[in-house]
C-alpha atoms as a PDB file:
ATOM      1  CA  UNK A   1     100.090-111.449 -73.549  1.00  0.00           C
ATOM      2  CA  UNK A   2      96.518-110.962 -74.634  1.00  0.00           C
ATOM      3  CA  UNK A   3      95.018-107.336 -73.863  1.00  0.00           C
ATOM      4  CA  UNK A   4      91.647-108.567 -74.616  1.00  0.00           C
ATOM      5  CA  UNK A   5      89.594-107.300 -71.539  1.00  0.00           C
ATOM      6  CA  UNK A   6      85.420-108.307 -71.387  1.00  0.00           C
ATOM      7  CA  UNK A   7      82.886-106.015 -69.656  1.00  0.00           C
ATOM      8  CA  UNK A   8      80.636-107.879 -68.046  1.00  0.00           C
ATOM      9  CA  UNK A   9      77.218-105.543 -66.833  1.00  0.00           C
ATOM     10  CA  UNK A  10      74.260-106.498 -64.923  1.00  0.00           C
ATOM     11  CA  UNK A  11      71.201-103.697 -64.829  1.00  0.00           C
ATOM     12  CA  UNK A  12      68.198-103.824 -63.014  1.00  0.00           C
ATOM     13  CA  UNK A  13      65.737-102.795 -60.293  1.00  0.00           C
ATOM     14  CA  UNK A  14      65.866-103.863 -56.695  1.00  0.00           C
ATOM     15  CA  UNK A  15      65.828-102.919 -53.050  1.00  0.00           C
ATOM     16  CA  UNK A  16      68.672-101.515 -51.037  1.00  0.00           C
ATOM     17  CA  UNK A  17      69.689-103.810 -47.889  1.00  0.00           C
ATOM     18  CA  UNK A  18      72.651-104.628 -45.110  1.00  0.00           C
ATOM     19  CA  UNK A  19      73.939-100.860 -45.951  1.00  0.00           C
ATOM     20  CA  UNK A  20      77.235-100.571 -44.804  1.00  0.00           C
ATOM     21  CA  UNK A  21      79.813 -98.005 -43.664  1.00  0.00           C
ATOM     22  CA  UNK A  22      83.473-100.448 -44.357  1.00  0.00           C
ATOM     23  CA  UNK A  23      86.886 -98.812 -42.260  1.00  0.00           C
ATOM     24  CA  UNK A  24      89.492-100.699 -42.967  1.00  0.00           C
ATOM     25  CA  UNK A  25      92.410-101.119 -40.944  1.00  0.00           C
ATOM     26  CA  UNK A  26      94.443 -99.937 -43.967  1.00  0.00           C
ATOM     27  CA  UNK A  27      92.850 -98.260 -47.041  1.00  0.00           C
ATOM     28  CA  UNK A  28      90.153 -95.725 -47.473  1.00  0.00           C
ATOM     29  CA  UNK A  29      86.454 -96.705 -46.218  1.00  0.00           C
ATOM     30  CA  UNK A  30      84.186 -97.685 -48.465  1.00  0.00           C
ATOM     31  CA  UNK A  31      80.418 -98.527 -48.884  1.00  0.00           C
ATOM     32  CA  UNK A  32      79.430-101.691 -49.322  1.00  0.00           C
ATOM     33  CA  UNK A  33      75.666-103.203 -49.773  1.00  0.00           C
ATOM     34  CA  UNK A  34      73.747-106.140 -50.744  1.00  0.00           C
ATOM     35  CA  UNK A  35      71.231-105.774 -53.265  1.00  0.00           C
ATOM     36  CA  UNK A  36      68.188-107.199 -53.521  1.00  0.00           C
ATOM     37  CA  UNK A  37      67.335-107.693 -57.671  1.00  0.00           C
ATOM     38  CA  UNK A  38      64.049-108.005 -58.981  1.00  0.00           C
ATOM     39  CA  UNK A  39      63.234-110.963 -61.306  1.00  0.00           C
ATOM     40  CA  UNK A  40      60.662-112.774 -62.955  1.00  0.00           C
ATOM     41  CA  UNK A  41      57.157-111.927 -63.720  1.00  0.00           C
ATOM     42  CA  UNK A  42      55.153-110.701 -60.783  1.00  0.00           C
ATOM     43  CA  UNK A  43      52.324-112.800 -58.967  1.00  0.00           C
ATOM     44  CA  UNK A  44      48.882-111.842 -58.698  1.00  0.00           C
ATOM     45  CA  UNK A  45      49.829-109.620 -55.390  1.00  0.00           C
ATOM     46  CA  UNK A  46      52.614-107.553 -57.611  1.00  0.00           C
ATOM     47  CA  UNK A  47      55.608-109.556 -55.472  1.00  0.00           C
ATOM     48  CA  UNK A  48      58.877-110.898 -57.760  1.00  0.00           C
ATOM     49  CA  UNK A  49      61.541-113.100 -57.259  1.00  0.00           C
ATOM     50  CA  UNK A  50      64.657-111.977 -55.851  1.00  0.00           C
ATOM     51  CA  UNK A  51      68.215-112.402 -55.899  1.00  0.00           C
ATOM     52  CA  UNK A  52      70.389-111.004 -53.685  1.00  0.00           C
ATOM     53  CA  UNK A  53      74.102-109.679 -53.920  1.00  0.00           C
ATOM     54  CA  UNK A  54      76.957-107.933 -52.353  1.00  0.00           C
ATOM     55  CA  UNK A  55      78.461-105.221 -53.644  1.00  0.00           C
ATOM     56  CA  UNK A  56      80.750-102.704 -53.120  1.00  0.00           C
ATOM     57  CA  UNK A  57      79.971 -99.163 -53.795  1.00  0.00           C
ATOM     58  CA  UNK A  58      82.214 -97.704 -56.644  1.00  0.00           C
ATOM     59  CA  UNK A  59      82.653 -95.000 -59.211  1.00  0.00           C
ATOM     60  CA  UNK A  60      79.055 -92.830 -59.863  1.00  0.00           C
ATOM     61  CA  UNK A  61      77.321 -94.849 -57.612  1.00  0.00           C
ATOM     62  CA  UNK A  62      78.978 -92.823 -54.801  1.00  0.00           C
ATOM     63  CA  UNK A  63      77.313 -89.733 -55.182  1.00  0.00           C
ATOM     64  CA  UNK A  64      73.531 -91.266 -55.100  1.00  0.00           C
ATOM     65  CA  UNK A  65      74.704 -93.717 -52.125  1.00  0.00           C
ATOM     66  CA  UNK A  66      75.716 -90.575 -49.649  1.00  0.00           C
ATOM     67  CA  UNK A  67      71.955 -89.472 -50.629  1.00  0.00           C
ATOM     68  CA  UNK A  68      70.590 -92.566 -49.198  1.00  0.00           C
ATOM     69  CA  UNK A  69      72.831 -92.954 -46.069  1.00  0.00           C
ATOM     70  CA  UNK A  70      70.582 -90.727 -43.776  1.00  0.00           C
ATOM     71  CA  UNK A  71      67.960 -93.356 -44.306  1.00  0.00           C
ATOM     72  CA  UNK A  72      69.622 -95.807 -42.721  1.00  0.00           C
ATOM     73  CA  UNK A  73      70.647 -94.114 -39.968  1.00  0.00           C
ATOM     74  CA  UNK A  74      69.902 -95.598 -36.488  1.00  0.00           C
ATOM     75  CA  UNK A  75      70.464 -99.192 -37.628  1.00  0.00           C
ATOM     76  CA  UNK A  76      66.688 -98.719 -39.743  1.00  0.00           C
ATOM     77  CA  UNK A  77      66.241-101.281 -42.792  1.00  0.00           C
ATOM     78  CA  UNK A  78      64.199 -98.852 -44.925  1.00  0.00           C
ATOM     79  CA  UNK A  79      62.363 -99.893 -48.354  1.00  0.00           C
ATOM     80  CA  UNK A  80      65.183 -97.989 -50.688  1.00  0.00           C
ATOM     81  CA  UNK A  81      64.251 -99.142 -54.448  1.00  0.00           C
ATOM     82  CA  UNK A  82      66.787 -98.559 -56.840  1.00  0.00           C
ATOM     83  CA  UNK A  83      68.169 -99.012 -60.282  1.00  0.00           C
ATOM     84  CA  UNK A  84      71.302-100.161 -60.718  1.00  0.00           C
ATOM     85  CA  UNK A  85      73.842-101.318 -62.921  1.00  0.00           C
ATOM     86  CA  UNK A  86      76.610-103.893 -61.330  1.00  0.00           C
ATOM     87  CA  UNK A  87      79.800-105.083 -63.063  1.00  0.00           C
ATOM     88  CA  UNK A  88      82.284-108.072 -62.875  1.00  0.00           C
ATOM     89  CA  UNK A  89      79.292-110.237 -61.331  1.00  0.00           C
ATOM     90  CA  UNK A  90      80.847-113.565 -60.130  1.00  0.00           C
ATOM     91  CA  UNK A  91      79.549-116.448 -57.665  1.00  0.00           C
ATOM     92  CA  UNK A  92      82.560-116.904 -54.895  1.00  0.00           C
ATOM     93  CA  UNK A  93      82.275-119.430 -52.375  1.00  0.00           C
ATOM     94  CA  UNK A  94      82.607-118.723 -48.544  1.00  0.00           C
ATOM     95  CA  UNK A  95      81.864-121.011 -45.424  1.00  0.00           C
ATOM     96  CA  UNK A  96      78.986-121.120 -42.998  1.00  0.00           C
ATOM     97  CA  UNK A  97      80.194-120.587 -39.300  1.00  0.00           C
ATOM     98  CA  UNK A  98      77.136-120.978 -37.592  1.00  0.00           C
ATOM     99  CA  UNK A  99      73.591-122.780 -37.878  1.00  0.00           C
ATOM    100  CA  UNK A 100      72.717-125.724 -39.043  1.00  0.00           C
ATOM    101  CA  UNK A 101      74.652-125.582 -42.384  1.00  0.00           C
ATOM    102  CA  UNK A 102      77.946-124.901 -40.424  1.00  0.00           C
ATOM    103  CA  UNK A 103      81.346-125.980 -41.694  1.00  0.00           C
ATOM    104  CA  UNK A 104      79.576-126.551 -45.308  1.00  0.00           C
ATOM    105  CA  UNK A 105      80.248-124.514 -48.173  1.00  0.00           C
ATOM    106  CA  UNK A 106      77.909-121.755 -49.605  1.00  0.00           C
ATOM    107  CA  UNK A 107      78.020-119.686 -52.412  1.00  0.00           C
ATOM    108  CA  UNK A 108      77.078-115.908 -52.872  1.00  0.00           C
ATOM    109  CA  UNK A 109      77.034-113.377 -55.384  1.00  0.00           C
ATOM    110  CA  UNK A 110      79.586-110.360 -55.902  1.00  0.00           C
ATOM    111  CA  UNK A 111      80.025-107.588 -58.034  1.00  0.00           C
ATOM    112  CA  UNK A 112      80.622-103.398 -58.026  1.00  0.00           C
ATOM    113  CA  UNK A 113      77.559-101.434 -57.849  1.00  0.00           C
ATOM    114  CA  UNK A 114      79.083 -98.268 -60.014  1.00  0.00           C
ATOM    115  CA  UNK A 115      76.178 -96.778 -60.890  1.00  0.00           C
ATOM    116  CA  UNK A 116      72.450 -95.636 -59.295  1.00  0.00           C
ATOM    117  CA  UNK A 117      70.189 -94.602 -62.178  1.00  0.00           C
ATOM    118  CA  UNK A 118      67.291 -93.125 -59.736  1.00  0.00           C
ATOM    119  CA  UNK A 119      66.249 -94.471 -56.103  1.00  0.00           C
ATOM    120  CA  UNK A 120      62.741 -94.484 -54.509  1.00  0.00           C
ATOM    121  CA  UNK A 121      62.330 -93.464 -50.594  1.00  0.00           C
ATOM    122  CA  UNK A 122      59.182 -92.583 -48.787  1.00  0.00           C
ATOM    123  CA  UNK A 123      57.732 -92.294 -52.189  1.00  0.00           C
ATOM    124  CA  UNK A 124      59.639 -89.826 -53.625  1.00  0.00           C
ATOM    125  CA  UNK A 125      61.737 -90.225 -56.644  1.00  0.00           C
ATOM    126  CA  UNK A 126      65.011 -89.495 -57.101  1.00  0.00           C
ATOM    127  CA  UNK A 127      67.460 -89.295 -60.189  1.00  0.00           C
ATOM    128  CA  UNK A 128      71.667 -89.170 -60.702  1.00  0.00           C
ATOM    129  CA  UNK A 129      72.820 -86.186 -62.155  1.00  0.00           C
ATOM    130  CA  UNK A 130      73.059 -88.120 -65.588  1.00  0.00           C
ATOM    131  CA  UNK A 131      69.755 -89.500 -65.401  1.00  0.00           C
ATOM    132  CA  UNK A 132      68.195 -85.688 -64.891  1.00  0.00           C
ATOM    133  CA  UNK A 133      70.453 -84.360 -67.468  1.00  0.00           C
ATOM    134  CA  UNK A 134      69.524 -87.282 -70.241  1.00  0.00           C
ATOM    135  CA  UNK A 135      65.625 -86.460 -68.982  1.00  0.00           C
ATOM    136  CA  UNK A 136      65.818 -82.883 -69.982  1.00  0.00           C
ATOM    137  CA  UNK A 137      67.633 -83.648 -73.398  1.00  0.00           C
ATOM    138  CA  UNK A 138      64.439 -85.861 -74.040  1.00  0.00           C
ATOM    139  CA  UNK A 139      61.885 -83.418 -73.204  1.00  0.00           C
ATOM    140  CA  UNK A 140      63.564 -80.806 -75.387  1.00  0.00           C
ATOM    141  CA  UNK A 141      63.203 -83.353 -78.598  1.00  0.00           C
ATOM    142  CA  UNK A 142      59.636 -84.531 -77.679  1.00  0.00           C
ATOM    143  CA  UNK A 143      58.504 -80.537 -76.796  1.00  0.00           C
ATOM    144  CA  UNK A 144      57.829 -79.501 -80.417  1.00  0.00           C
ATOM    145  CA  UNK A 145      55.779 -83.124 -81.081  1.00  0.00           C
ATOM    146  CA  UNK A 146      53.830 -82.559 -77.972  1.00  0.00           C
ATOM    147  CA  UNK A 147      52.784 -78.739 -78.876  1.00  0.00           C
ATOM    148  CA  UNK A 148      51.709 -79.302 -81.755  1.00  0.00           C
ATOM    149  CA  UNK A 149      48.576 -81.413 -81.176  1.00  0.00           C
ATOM    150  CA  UNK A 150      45.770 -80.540 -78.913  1.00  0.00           C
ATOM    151  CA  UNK A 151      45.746 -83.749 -76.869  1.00  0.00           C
ATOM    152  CA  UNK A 152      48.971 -85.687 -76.069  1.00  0.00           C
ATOM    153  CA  UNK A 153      47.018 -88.684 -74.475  1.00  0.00           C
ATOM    154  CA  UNK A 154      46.829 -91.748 -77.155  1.00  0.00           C
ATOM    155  CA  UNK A 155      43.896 -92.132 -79.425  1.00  0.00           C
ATOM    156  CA  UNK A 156      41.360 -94.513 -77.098  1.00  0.00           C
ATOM    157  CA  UNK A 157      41.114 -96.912 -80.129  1.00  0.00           C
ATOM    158  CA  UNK A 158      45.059 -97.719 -79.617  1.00  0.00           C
ATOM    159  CA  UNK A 159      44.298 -98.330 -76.099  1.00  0.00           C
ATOM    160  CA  UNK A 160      44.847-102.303 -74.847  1.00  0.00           C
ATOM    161  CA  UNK A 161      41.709-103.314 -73.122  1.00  0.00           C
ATOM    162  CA  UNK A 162      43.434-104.431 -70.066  1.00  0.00           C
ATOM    163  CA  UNK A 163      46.703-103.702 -67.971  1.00  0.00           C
ATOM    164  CA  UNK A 164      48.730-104.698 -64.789  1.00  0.00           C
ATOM    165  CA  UNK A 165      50.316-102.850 -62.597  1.00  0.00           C
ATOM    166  CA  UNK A 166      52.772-103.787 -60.617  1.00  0.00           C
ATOM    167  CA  UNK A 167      53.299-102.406 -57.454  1.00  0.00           C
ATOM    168  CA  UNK A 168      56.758-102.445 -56.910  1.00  0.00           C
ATOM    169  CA  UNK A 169      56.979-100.298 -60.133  1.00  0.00           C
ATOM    170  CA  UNK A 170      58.523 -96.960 -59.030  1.00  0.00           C
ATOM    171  CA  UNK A 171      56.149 -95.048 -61.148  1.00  0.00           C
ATOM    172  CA  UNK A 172      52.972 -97.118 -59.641  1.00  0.00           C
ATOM    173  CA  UNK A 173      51.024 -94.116 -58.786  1.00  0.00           C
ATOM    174  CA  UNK A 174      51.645 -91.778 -61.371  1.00  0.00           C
ATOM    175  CA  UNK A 175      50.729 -94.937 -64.520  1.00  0.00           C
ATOM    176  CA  UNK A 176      47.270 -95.167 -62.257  1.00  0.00           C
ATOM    177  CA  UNK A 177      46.622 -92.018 -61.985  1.00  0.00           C
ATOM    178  CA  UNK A 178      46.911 -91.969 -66.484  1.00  0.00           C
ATOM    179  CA  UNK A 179      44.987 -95.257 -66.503  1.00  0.00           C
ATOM    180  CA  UNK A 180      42.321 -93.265 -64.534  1.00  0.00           C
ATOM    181  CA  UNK A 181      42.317 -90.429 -66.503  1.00  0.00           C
ATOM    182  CA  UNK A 182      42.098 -92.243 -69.811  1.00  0.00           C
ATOM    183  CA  UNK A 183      38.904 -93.923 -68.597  1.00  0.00           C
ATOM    184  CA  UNK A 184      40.045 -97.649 -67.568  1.00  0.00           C
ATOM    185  CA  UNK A 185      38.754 -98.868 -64.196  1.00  0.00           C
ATOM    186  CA  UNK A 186      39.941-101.244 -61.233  1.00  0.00           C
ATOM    187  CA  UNK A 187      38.371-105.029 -62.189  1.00  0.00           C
ATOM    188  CA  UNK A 188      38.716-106.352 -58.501  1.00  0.00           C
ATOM    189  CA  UNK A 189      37.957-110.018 -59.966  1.00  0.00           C
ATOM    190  CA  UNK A 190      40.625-110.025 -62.776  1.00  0.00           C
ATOM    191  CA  UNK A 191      42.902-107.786 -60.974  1.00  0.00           C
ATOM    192  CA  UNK A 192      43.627-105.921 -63.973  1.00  0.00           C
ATOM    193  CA  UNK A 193      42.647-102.162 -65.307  1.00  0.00           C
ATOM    194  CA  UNK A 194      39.971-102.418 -67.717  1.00  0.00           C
ATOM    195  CA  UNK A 195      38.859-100.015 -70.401  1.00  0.00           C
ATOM    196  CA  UNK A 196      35.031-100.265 -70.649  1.00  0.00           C
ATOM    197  CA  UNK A 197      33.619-101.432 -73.664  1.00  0.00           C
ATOM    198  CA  UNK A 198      32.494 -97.990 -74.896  1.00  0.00           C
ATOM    199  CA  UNK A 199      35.456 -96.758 -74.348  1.00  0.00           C
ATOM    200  CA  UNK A 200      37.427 -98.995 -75.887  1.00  0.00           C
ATOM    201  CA  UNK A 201      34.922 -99.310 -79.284  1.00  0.00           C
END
């Protein structure tokens, strides 16, 4: 008997929806939701494609999912953004019992969400243990670089002449408030963030 075993890990960003609260007749309850993963480059009004799957709610992802709970208290479908990483992704099939399509055979996605990276509510940002921990190990090796020039900001020449934003990014407001303060400005007819031509020379 082989004891070959293949890990099979899906990470992204999406939003949090259909949060649920599962007590089982027998077992322990558990938290189940169905995410809904960001894909594909955005269009001109910052919207992706999405793709959504169910998950149940294992391992680290625990911790950051009791965090969220309170949001959807009261039945509420709040915009929760998250990142996540999801194993054992398969397509199972299942049967429509209502509608139009009833009696005929669907398919849907499945997997484990067992881990939360950071999540996004009512603008504020916030990070798994882990992900706090690995931040401050970063900052301690890129302290000394930062102190020891005057200005941290890139050199203006090394600046690209335009950028997007997209507005589902987490960190939306904080890259446009940078943009701003290296001198590019809001092109309403390219919908981009320009650096004027001095600056950029």
């Amino acid at each position: 008997m082989s004891s070959d075993y293949y890990d099979l890990t899906t990470t992204g960003i999406g939003f949090i929806n259909r949060f649920r609260l599962n007590k089982p007749d027998q077992g322990k309850p558990y938290y189940s939701v169905t995410l809904a993963a960001l894909r594909g480059k955005a269009n001109d009004e910052g919207k992706t494609l999405k793709t959504y799957i169910d998950c149940n709610v294992v391992g680290d992802a625990v911790a950051m999912i009791k965090q969220i709970e309170p949001y959807f208290a009261g039945n509420q479908e709040p915009a929760i953004m998250a990142k996540f990483v999801i194993g054992d992704l398969e397509q199972r099939p299942f049967q429509y019992q209502s509608g139009d399509r009833k009696g005929q055979t669907g398919f849907a996605l499945k997997g484990r969400l067992f881990d939360i990276k950071w999540f996004k509510a009512e603008d504020k940002l916030f990070y798994s243990e882990a992900e706090q921990l690995r931040h401050q190990e970063i900052d301690k090796v890129e302290a000394p670089a930062q102190s020891a020039t005057d200005d941290p900001q890139p050199a203006q020449d090394s600046l690209p002449r335009q950028v997007k934003l997209v507005q589902d990014d987490p960190y939306f407001e904080e890259r446009k408030s940078q943009l701003k303060q290296q001198g590019y400005r809001w092109n309403s007819e390219s919908q981009l963030w320009e650096l004027p031509e001095k600056a950029a020379a």
